[in-house]
N, C-alpha and C. Protein backbone atom coordinates (compact mmCIF):
# COMPACT_ATOMS: atom_id res chain seq x y z
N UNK A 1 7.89 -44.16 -37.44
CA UNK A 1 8.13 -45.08 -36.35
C UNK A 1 6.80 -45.60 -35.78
N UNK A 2 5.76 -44.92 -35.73
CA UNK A 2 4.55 -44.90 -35.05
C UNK A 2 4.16 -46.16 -35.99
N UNK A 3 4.16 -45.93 -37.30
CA UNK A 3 3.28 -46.71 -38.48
C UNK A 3 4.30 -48.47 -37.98
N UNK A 4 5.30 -48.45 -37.90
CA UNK A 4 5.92 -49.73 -37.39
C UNK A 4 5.63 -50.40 -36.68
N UNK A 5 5.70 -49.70 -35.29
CA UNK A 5 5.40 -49.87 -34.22
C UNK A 5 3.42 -50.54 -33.70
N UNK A 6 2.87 -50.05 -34.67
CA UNK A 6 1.54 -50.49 -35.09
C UNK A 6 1.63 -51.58 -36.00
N UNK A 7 2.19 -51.87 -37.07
CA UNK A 7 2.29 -53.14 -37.76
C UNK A 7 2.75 -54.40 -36.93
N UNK A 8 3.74 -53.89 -35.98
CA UNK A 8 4.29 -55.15 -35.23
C UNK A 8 3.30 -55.61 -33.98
N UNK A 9 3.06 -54.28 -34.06
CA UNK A 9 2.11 -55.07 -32.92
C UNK A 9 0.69 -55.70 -33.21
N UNK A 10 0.78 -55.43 -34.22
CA UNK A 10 -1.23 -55.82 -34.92
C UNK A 10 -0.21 -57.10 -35.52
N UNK A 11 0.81 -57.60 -35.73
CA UNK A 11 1.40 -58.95 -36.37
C UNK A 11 1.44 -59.95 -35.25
N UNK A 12 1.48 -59.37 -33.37
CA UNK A 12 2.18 -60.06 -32.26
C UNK A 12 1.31 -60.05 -31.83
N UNK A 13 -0.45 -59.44 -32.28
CA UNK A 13 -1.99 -59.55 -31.60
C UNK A 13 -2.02 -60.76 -32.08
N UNK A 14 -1.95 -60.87 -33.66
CA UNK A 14 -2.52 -62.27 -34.45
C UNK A 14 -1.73 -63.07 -34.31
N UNK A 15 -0.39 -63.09 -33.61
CA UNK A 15 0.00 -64.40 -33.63
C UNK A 15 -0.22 -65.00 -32.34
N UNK A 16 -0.40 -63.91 -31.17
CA UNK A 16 -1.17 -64.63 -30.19
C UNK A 16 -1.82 -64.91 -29.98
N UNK A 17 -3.20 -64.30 -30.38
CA UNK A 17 -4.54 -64.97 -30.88
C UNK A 17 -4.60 -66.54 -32.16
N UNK A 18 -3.72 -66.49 -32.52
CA UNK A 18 -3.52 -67.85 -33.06
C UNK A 18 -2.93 -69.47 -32.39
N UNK A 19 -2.15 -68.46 -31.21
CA UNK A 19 -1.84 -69.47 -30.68
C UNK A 19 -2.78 -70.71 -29.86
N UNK A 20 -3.80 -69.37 -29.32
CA UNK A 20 -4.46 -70.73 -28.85
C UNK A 20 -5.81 -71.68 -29.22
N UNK A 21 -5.55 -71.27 -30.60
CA UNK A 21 -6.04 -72.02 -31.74
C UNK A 21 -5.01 -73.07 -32.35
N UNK A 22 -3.90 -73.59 -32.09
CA UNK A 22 -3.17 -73.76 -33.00
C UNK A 22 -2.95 -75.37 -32.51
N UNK A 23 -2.70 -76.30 -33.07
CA UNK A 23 -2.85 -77.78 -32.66
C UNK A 23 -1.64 -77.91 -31.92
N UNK A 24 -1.70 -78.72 -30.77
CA UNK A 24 -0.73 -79.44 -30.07
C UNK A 24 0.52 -80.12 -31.09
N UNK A 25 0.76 -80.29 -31.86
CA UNK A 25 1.72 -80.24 -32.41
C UNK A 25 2.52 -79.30 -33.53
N UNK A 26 2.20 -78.26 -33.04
CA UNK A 26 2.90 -76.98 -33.52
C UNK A 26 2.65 -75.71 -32.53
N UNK A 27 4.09 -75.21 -32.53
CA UNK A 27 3.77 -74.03 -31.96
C UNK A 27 4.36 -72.51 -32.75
N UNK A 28 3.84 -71.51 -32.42
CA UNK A 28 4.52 -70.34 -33.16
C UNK A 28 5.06 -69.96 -32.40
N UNK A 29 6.09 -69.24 -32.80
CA UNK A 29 7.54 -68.53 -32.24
C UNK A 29 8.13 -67.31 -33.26
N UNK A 30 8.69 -66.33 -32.39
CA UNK A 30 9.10 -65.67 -33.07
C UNK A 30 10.47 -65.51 -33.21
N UNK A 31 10.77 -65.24 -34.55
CA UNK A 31 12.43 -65.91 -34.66
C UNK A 31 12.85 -64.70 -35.23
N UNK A 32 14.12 -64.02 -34.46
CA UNK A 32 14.26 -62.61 -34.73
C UNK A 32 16.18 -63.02 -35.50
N UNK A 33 16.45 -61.45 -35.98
CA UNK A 33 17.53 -61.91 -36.88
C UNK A 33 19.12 -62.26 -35.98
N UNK A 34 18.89 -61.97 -34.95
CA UNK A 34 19.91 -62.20 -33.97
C UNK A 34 19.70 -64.23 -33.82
N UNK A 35 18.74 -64.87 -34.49
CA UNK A 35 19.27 -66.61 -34.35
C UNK A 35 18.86 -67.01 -33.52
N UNK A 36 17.15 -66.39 -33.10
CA UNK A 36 16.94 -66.91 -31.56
C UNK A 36 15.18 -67.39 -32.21
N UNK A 37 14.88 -68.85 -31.42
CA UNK A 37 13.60 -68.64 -31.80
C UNK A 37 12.93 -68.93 -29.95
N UNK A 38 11.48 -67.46 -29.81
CA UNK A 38 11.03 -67.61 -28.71
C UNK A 38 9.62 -68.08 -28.69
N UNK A 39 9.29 -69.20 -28.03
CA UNK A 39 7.89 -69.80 -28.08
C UNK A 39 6.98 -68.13 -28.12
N UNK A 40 6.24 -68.06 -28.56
CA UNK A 40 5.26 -66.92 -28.55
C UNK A 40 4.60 -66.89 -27.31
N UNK A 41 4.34 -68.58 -26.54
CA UNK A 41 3.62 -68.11 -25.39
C UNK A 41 4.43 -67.28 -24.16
N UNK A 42 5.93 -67.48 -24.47
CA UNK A 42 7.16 -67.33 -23.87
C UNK A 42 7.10 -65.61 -23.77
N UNK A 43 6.55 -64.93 -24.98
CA UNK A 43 7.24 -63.49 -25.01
C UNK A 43 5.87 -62.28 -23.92
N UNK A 44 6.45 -61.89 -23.41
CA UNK A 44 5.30 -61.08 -22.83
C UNK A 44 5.34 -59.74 -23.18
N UNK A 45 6.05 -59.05 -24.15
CA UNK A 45 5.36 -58.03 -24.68
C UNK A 45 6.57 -57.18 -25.22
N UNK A 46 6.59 -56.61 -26.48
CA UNK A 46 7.74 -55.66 -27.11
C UNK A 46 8.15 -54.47 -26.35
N UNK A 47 9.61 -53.86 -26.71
CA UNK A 47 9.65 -52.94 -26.03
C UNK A 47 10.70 -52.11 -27.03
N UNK A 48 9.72 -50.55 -27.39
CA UNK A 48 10.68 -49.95 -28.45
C UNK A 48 10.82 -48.31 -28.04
N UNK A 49 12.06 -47.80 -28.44
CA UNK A 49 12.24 -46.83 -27.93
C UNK A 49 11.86 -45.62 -29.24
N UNK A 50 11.38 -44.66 -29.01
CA UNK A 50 10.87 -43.64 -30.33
C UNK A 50 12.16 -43.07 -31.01
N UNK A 51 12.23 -43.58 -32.31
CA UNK A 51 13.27 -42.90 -33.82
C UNK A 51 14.42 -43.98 -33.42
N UNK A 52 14.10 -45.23 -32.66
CA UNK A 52 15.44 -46.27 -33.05
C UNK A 52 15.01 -47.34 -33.37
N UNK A 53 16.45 -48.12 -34.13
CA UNK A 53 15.49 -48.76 -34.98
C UNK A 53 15.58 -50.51 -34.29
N UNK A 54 16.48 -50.50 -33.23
CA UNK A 54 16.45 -51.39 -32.36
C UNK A 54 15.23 -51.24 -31.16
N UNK A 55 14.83 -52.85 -30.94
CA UNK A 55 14.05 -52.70 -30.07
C UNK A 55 14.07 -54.35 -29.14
N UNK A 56 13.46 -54.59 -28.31
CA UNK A 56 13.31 -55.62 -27.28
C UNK A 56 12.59 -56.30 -27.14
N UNK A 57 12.93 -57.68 -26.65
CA UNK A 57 11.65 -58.87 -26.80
C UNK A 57 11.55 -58.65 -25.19
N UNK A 58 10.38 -58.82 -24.69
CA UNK A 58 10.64 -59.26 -23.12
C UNK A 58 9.77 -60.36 -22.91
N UNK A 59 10.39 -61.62 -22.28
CA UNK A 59 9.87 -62.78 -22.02
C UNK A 59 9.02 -62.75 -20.74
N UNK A 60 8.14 -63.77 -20.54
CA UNK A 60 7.34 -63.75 -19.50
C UNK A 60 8.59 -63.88 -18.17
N UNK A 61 9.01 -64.34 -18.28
CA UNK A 61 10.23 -64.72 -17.11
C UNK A 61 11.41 -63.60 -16.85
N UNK A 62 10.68 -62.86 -17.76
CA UNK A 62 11.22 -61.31 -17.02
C UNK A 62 12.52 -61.23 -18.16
N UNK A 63 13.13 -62.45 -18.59
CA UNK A 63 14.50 -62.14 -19.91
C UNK A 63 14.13 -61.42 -20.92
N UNK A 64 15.41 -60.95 -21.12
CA UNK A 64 15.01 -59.69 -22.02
C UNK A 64 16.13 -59.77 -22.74
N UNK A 65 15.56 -60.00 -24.28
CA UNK A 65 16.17 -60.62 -25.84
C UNK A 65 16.54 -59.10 -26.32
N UNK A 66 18.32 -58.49 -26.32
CA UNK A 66 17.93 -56.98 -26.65
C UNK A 66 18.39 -57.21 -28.15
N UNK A 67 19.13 -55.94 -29.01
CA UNK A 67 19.18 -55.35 -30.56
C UNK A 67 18.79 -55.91 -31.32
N UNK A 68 17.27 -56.06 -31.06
CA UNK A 68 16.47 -57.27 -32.19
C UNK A 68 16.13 -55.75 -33.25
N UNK A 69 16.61 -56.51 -34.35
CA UNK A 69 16.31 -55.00 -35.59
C UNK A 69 15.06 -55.93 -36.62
N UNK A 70 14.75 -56.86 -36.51
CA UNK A 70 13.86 -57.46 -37.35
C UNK A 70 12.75 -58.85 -36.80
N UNK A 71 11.57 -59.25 -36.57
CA UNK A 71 11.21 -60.46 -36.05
C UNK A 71 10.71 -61.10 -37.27
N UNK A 72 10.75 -62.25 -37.40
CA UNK A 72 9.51 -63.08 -37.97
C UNK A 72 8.63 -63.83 -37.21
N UNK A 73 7.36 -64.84 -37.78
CA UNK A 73 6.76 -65.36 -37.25
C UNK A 73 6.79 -66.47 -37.88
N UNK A 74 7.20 -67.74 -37.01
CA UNK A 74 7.09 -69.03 -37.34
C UNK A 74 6.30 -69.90 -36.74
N UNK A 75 5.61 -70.98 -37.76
CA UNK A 75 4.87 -72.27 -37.21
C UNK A 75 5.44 -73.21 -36.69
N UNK A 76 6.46 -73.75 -36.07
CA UNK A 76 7.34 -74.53 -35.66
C UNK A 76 6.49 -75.50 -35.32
N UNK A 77 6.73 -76.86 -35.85
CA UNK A 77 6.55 -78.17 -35.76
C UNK A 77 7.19 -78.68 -34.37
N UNK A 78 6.31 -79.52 -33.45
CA UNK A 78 6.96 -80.07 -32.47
C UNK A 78 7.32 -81.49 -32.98
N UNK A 79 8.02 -82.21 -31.82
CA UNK A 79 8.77 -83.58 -32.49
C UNK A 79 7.45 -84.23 -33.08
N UNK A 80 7.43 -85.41 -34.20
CA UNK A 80 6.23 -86.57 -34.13
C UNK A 80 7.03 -87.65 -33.25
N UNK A 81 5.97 -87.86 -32.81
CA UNK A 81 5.71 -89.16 -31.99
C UNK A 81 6.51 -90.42 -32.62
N UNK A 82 7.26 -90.97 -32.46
CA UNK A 82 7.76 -92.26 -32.63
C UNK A 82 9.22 -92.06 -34.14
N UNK A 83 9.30 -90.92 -34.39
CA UNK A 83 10.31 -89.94 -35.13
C UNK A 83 11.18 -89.56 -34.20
N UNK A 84 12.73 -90.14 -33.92
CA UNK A 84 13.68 -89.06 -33.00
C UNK A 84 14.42 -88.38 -34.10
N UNK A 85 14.43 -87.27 -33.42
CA UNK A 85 15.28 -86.51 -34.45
C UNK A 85 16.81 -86.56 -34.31
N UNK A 86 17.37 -86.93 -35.42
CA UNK A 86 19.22 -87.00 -35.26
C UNK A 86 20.55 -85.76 -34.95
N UNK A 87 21.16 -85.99 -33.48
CA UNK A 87 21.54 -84.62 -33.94
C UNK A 87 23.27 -85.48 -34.33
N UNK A 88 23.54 -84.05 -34.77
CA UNK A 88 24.39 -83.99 -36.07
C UNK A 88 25.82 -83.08 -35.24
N UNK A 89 27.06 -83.54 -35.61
CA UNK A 89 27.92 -82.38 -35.08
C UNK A 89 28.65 -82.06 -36.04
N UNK A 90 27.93 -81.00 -36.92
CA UNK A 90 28.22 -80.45 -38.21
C UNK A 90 29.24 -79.64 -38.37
N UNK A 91 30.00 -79.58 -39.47
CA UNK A 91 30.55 -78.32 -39.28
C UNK A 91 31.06 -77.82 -40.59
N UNK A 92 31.06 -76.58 -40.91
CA UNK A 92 31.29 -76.20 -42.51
C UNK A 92 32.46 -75.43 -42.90
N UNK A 93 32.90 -75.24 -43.87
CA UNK A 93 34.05 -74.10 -44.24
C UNK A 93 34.23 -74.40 -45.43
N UNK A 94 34.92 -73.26 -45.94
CA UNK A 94 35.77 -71.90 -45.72
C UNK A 94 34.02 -70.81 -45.00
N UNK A 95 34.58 -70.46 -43.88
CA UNK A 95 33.53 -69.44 -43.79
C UNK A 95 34.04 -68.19 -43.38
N UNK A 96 33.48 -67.03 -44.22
CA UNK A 96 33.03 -67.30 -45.37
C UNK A 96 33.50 -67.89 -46.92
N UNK A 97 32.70 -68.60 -47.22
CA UNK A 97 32.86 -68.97 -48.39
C UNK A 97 32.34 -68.25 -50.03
N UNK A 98 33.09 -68.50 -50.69
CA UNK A 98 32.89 -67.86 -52.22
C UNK A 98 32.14 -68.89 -53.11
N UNK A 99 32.21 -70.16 -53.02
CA UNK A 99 31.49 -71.14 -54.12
C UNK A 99 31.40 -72.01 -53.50
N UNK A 100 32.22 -73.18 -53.06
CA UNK A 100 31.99 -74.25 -52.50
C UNK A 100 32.14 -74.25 -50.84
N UNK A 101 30.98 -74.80 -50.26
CA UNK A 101 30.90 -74.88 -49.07
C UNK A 101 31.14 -76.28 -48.83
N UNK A 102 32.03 -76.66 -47.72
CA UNK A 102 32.84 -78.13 -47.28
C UNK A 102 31.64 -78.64 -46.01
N UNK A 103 31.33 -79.82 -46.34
CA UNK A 103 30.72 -80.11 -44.46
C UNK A 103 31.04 -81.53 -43.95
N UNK A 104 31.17 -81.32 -42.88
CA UNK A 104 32.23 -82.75 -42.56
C UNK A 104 30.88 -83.13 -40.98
N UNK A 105 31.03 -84.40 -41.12
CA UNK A 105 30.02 -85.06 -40.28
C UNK A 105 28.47 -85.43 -40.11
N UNK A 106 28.56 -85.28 -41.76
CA UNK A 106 27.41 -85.78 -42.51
C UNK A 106 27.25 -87.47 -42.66
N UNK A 107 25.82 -87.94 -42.66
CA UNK A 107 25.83 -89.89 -43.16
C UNK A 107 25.76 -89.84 -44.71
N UNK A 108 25.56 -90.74 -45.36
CA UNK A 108 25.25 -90.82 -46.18
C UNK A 108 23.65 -90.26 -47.00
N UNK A 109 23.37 -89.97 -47.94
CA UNK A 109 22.02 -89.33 -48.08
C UNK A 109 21.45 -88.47 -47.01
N UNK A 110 21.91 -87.30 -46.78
CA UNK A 110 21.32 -86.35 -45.78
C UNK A 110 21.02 -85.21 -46.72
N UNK A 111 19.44 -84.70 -46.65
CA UNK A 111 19.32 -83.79 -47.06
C UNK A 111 19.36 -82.80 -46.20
N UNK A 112 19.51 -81.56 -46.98
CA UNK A 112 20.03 -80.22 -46.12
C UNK A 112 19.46 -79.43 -46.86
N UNK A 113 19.18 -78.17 -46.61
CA UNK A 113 18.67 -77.48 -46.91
C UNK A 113 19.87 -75.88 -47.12
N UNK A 114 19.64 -74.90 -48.13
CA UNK A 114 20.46 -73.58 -47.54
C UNK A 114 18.86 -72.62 -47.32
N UNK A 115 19.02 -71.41 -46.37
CA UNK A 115 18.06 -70.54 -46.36
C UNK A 115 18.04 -69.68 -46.07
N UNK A 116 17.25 -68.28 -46.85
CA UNK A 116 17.66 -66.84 -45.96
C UNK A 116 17.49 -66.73 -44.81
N UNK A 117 18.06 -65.59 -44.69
CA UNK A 117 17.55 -65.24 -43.04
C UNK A 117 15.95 -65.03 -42.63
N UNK A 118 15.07 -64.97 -43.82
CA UNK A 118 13.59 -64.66 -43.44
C UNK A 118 12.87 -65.94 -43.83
N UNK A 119 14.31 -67.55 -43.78
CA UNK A 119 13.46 -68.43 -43.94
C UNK A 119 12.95 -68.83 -45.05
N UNK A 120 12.89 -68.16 -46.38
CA UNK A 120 13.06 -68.73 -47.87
C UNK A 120 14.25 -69.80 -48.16
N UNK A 121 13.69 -71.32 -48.63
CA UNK A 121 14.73 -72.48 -48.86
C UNK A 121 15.18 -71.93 -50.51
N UNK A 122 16.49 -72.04 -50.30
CA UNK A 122 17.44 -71.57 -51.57
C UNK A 122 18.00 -72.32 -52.36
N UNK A 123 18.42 -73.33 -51.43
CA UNK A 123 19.21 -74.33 -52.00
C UNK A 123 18.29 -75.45 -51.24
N UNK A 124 18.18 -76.85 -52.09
CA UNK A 124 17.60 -78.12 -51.42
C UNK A 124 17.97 -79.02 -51.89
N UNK A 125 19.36 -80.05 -51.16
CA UNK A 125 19.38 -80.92 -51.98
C UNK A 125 20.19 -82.19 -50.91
N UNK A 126 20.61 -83.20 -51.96
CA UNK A 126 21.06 -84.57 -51.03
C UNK A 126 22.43 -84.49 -51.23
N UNK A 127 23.33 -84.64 -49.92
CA UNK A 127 24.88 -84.84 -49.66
C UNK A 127 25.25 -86.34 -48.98
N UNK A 128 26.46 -86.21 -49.17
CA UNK A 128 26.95 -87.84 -48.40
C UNK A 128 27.88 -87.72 -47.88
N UNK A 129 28.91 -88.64 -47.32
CA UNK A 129 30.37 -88.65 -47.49
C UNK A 129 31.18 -88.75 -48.33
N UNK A 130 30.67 -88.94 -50.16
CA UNK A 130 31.22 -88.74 -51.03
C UNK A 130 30.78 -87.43 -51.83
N UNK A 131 30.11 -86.50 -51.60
CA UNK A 131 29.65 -85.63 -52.06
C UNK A 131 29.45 -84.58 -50.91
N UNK A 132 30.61 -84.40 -50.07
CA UNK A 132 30.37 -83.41 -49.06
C UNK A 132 30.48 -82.25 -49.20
N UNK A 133 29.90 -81.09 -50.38
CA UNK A 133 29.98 -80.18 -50.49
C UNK A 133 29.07 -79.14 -51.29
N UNK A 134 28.37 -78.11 -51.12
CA UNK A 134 27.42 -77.70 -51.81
C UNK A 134 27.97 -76.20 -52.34
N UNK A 135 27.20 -76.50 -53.75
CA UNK A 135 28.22 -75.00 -54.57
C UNK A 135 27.11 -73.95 -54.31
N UNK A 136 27.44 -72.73 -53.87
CA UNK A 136 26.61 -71.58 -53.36
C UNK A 136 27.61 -70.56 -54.16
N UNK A 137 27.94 -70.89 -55.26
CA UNK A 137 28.22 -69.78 -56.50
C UNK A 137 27.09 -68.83 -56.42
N UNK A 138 25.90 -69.38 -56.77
CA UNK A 138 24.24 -68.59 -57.36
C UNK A 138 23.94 -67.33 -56.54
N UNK A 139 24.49 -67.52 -55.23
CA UNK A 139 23.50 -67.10 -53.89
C UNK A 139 24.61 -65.72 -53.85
N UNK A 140 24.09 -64.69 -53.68
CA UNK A 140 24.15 -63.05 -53.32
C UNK A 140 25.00 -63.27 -51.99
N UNK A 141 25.79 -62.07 -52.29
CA UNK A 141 26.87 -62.03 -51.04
C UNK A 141 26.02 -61.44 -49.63
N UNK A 142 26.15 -62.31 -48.27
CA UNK A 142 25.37 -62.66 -47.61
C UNK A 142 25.04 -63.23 -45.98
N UNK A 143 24.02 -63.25 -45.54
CA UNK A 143 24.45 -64.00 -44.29
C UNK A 143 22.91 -65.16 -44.62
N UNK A 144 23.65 -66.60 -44.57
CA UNK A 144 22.54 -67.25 -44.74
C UNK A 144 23.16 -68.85 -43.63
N UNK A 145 21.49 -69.76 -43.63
CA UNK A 145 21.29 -70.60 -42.83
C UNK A 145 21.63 -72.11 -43.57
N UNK A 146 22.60 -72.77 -42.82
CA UNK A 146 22.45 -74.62 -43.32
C UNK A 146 21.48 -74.85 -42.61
N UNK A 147 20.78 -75.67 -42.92
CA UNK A 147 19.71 -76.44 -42.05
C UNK A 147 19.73 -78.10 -42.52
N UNK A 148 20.14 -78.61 -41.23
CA UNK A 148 20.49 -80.63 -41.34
C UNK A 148 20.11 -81.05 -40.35
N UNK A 149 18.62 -81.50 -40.65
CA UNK A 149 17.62 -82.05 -39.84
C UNK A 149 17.31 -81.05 -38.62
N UNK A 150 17.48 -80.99 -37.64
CA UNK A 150 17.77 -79.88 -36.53
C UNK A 150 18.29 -79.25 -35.83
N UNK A 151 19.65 -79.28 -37.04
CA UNK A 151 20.51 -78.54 -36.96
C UNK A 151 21.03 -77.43 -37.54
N UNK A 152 20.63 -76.20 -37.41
CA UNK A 152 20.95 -75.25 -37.87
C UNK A 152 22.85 -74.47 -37.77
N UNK A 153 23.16 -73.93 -38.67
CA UNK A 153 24.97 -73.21 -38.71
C UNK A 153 24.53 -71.89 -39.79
N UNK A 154 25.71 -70.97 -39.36
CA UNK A 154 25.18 -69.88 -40.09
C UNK A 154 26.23 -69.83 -40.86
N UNK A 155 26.62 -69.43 -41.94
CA UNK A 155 27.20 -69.09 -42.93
C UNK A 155 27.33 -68.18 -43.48
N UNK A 156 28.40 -67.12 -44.08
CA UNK A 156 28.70 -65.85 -44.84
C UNK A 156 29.10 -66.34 -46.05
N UNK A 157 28.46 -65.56 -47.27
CA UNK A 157 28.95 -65.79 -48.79
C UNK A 157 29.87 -64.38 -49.08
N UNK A 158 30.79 -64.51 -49.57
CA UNK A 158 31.32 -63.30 -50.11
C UNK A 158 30.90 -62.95 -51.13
């Protein structure tokens, strides 16, 4: 627990020390497996209890993110300038699904992305309104991410 508890925190030194190196149009955040991403300048310090394997984000504002069992660290892109981003009111099924995943409220040519939970792109490709559906036969039974433009949905594979 000790040896953990030292990795995460020598991972949450360097990513704060990166932060304020890091250009005005990106920020890092840490995006834990519970689907939450927290600006890094946001988090004010971990909180873990000895031989469990859950532990706590605590934000500067005193909120407190609890049964986080895993974090990552992300570079998150802020908007560009003169780029709005589209939102989308997506929605998918059968979930969970076995092969074909359905998504309804897509335009034409929208790429999407599928991705693990640690953020590896799996699937990458272009859908429409005539092609509204992506086959996730390949992909290991699972909990994984759509991602359509900036819109994220979570998904179960059987």
């Amino acid at each position: 627990m000790t040896k953990k508890l030292l990795l995460l925190c020598a991972l949450f030194v360097m990513c704060v020390g990166r932060i304020s190196a890091q250009s005005e149009e990106n920020v890092w955040h840490i995006a834990t497996d519970t689907y939450q991403y927290i600006p890094m300048n946001e988090v004010s310090y971990l909180l873990f209890v000895d031989d469990d394997v859950l532990f706590s984000i605590v934000k500067t504002n005193g909120e407190i993110v609890t049964d986080v069992r895993h974090v990552y660290f992300r570079n998150v892109p802020l908007a560009v300038e003169g780029v709005e981003s589209e939102k989308i009111d997506l929605s998918v099924f059968p979930n969970p699904v076995v092969s074909q995943l359905t998504l309804q409220g897509l335009r034409a040519n929208t790429t999407l992305k599928v991705l693990s939970l640690d953020g590896a792109t799996l699937i990458d490709t272009v859908v429409g309104p005539n092609n509204n559906s992506v086959n996730v036969s390949s992909l290991a039974a699972g909990v994984y991410l759509l991602q359509v433009n900036e819109t994220t949905v979570k998904f179960i594979k059987k």
